[in-house]
N, C-alpha and C. Protein backbone atom coordinates (compact mmCIF):
# COMPACT_ATOMS: atom_id res chain seq x y z
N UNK A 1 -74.44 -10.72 35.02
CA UNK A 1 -75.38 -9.97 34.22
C UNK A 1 -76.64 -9.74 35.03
N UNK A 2 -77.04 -8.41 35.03
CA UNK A 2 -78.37 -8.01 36.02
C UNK A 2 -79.09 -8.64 35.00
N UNK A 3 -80.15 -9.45 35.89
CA UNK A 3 -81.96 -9.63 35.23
C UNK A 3 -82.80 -8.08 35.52
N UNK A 4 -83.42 -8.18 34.62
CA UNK A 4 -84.29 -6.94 34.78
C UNK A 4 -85.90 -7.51 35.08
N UNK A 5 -86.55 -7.19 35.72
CA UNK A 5 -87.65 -7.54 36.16
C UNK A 5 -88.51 -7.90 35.59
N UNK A 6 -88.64 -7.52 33.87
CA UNK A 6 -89.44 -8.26 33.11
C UNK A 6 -88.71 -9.72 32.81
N UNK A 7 -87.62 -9.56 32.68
CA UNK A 7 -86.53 -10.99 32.53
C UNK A 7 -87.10 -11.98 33.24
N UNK A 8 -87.29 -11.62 34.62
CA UNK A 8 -87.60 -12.23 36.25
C UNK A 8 -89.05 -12.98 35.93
N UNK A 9 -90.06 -12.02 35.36
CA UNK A 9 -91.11 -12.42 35.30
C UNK A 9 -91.65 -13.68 34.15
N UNK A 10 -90.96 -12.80 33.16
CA UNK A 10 -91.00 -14.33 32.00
C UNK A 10 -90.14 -15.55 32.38
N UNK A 11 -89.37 -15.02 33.53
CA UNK A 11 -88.89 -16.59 33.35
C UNK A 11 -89.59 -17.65 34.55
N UNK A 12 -90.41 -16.75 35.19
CA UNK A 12 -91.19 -17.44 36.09
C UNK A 12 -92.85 -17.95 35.63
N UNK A 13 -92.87 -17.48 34.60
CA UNK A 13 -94.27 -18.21 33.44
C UNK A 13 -93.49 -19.26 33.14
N UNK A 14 -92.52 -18.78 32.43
CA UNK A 14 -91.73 -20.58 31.81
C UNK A 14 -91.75 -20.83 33.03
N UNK A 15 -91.04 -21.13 33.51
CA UNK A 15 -90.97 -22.32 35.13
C UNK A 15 -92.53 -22.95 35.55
N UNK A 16 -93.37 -22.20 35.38
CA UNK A 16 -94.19 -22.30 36.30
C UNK A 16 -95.50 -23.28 35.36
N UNK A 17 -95.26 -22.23 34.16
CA UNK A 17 -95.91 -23.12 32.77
C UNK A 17 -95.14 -25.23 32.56
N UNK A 18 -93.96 -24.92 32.91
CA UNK A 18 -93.28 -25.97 32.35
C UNK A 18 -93.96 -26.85 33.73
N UNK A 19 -93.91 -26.99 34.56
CA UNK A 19 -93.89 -27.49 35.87
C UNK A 19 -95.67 -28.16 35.77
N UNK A 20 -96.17 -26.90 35.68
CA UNK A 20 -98.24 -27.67 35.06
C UNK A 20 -98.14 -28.59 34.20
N UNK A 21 -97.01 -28.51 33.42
CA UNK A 21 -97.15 -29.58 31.79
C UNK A 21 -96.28 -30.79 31.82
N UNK A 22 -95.84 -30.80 33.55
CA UNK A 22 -94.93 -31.98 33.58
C UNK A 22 -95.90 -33.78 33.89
N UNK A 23 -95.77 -34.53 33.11
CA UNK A 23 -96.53 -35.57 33.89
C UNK A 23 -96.62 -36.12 35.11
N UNK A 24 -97.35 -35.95 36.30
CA UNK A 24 -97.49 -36.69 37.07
C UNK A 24 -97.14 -35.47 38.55
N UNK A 25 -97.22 -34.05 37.60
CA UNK A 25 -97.33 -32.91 38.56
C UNK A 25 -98.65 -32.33 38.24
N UNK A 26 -98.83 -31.94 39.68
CA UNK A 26 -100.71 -31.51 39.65
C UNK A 26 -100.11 -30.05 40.80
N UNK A 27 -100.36 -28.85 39.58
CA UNK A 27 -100.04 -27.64 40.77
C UNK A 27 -101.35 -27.03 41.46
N UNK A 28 -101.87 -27.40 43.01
CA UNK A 28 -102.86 -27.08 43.15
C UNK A 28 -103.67 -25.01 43.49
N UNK A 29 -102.05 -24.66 43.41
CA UNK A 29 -102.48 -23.22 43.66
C UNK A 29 -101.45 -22.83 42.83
N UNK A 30 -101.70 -22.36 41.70
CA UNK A 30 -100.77 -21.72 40.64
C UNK A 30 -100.22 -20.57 40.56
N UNK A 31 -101.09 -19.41 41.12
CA UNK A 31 -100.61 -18.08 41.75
C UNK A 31 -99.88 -18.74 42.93
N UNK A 32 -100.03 -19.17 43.79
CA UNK A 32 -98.98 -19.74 45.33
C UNK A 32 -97.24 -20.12 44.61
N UNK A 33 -97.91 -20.60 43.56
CA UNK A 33 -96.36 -21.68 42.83
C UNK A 33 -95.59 -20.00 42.27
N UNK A 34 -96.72 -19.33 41.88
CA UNK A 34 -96.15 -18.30 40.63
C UNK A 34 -95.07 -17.76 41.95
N UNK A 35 -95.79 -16.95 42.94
CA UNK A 35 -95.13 -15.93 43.64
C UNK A 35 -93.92 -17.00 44.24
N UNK A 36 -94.08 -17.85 44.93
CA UNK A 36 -92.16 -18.78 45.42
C UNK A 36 -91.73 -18.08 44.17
N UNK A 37 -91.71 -18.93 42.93
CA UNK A 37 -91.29 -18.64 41.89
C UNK A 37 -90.10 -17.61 41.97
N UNK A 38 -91.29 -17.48 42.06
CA UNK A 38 -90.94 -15.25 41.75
C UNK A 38 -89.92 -14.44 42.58
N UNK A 39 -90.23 -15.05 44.10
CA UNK A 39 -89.45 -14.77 44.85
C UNK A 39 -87.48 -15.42 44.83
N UNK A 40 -88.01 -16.81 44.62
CA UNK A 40 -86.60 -17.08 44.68
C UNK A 40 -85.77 -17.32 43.44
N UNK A 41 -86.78 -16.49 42.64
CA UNK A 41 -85.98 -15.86 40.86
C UNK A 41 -85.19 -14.52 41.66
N UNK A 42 -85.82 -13.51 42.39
CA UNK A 42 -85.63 -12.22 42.62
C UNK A 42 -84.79 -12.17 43.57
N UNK A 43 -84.37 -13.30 44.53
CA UNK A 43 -83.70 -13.42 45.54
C UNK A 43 -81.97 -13.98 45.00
N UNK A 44 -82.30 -15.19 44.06
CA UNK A 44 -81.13 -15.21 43.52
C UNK A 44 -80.74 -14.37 42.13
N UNK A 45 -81.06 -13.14 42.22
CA UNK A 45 -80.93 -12.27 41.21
C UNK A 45 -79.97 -11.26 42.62
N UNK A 46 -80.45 -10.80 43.47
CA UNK A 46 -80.26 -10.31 44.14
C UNK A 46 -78.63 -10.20 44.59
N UNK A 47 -78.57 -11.61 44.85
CA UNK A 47 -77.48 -12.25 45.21
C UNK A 47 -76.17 -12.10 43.97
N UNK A 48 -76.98 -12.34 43.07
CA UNK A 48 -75.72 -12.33 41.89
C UNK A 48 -75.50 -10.98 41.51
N UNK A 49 -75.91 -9.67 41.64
CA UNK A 49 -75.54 -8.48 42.06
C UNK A 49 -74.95 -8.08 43.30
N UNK A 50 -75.05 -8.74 44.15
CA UNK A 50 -74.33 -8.35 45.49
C UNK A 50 -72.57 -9.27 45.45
N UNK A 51 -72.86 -10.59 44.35
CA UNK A 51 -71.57 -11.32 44.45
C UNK A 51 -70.70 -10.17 43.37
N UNK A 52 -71.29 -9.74 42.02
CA UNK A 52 -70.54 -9.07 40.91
C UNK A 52 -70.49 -8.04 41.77
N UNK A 53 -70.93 -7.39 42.41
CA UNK A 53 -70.52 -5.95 42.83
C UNK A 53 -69.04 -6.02 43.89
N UNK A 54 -69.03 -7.62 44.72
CA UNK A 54 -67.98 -7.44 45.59
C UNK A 54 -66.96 -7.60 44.23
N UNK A 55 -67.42 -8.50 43.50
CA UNK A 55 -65.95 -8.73 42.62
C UNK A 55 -65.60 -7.81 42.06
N UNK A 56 -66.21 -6.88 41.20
CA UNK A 56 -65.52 -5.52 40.73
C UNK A 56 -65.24 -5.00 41.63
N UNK A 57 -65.52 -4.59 43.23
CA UNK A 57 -64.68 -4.18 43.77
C UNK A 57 -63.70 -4.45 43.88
N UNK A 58 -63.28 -6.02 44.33
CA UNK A 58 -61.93 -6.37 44.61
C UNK A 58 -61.08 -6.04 43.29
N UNK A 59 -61.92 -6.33 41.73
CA UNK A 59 -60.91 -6.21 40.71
C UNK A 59 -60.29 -4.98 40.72
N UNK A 60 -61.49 -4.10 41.11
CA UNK A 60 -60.74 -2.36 41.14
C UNK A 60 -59.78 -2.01 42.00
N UNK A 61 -59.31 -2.61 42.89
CA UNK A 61 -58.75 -2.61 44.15
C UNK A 61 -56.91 -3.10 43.60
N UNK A 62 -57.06 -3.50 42.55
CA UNK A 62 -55.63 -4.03 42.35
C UNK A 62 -54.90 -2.47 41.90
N UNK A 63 -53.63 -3.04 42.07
CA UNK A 63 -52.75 -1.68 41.64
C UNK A 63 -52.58 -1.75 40.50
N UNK A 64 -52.22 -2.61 39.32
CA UNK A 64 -52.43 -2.40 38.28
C UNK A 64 -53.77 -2.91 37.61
N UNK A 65 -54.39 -1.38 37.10
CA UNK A 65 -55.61 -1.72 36.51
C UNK A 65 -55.66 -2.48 35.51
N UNK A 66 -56.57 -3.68 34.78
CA UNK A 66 -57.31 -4.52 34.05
C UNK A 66 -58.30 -3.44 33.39
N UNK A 67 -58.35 -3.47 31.92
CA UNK A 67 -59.11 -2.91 30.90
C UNK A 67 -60.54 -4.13 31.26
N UNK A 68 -61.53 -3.59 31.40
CA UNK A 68 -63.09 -4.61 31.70
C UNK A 68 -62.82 -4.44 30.40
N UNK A 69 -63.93 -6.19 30.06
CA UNK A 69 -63.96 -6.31 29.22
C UNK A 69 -62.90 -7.10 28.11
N UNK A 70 -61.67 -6.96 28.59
CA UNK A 70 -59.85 -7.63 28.12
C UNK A 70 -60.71 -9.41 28.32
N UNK A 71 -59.79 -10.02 27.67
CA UNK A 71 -59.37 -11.40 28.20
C UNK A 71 -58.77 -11.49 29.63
N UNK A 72 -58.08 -10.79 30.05
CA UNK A 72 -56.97 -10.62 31.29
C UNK A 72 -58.47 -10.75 32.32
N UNK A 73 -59.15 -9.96 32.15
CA UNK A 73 -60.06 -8.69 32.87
C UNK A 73 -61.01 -10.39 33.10
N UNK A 74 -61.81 -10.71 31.96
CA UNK A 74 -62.84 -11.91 32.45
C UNK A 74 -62.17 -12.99 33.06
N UNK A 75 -61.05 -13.22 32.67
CA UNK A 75 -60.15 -14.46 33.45
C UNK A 75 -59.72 -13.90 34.97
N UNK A 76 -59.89 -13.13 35.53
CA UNK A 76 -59.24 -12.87 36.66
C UNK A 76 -60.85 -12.58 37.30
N UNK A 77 -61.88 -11.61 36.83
CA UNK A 77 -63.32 -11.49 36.79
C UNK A 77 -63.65 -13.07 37.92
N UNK A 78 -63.75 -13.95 36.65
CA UNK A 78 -64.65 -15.73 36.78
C UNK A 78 -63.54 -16.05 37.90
N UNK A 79 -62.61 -15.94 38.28
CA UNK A 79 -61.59 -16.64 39.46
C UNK A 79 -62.00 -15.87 40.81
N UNK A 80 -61.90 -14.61 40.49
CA UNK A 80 -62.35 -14.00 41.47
C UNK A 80 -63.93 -14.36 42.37
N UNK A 81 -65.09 -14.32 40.94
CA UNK A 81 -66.12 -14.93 41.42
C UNK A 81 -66.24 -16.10 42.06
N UNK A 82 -65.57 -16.54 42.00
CA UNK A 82 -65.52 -18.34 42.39
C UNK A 82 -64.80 -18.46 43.61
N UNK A 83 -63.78 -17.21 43.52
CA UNK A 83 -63.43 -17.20 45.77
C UNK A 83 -63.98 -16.82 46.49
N UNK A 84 -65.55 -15.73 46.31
CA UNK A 84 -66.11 -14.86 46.32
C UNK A 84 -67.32 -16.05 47.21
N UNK A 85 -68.03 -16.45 45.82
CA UNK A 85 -68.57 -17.60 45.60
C UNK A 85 -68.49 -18.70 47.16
N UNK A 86 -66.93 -19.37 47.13
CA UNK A 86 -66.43 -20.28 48.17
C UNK A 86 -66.49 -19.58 49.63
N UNK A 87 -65.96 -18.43 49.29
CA UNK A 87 -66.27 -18.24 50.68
C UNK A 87 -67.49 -17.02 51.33
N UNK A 88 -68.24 -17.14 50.87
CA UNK A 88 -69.39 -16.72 51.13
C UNK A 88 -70.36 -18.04 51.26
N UNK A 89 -70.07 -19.06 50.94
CA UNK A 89 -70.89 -20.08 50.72
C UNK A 89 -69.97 -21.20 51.98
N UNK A 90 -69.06 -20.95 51.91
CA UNK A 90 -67.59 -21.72 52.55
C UNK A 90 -67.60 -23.62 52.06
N UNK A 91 -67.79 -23.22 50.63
CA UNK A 91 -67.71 -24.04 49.55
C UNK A 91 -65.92 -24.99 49.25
């Protein structure tokens, strides 16, 4: 599922909010914390569009087509991701 950039951003207030309100964490540059944040929200967003895009390719690639969306379709989808996944990672 794509994040959309407001997605990205609220979820880097929560993170960043939660992290100030933790005991015995003192964030001394809060914009510094925000942007990492931010970045490696947007980076692994990035990534999980570049992994779903190889996998619908490969799913499209079979000779008999899968209805998206089927049971068939997400079960072969999540397997696929996960070889995708292993060996891109060489997991």
């Amino acid at each position: 599922m794509r994040m959309s950039r407001e997605r990205i951003f609220h979820l880097t207030d929560l993170i960043v909010k939660e992290l100030g309100s933790v005991p015995g964490v003192h964030v001394k540059a809060p914009d510094e914390l925000r942007t990492e944040v931010l970045r490696a929200l947007s980076e692994e967003a990035k990534l999980a569009d570049s992994i779903d895009g190889e996998v619908r390719k490969i799913l499209a690639s079979y000779s008999r087509p899968v209805p998206e969306g089927s049971r068939e379709w997400e079960i072969l989808y999540q397997k696929t991701r996960e070889e995708v996944f292993r060996k891109r990672f060489r997991l």
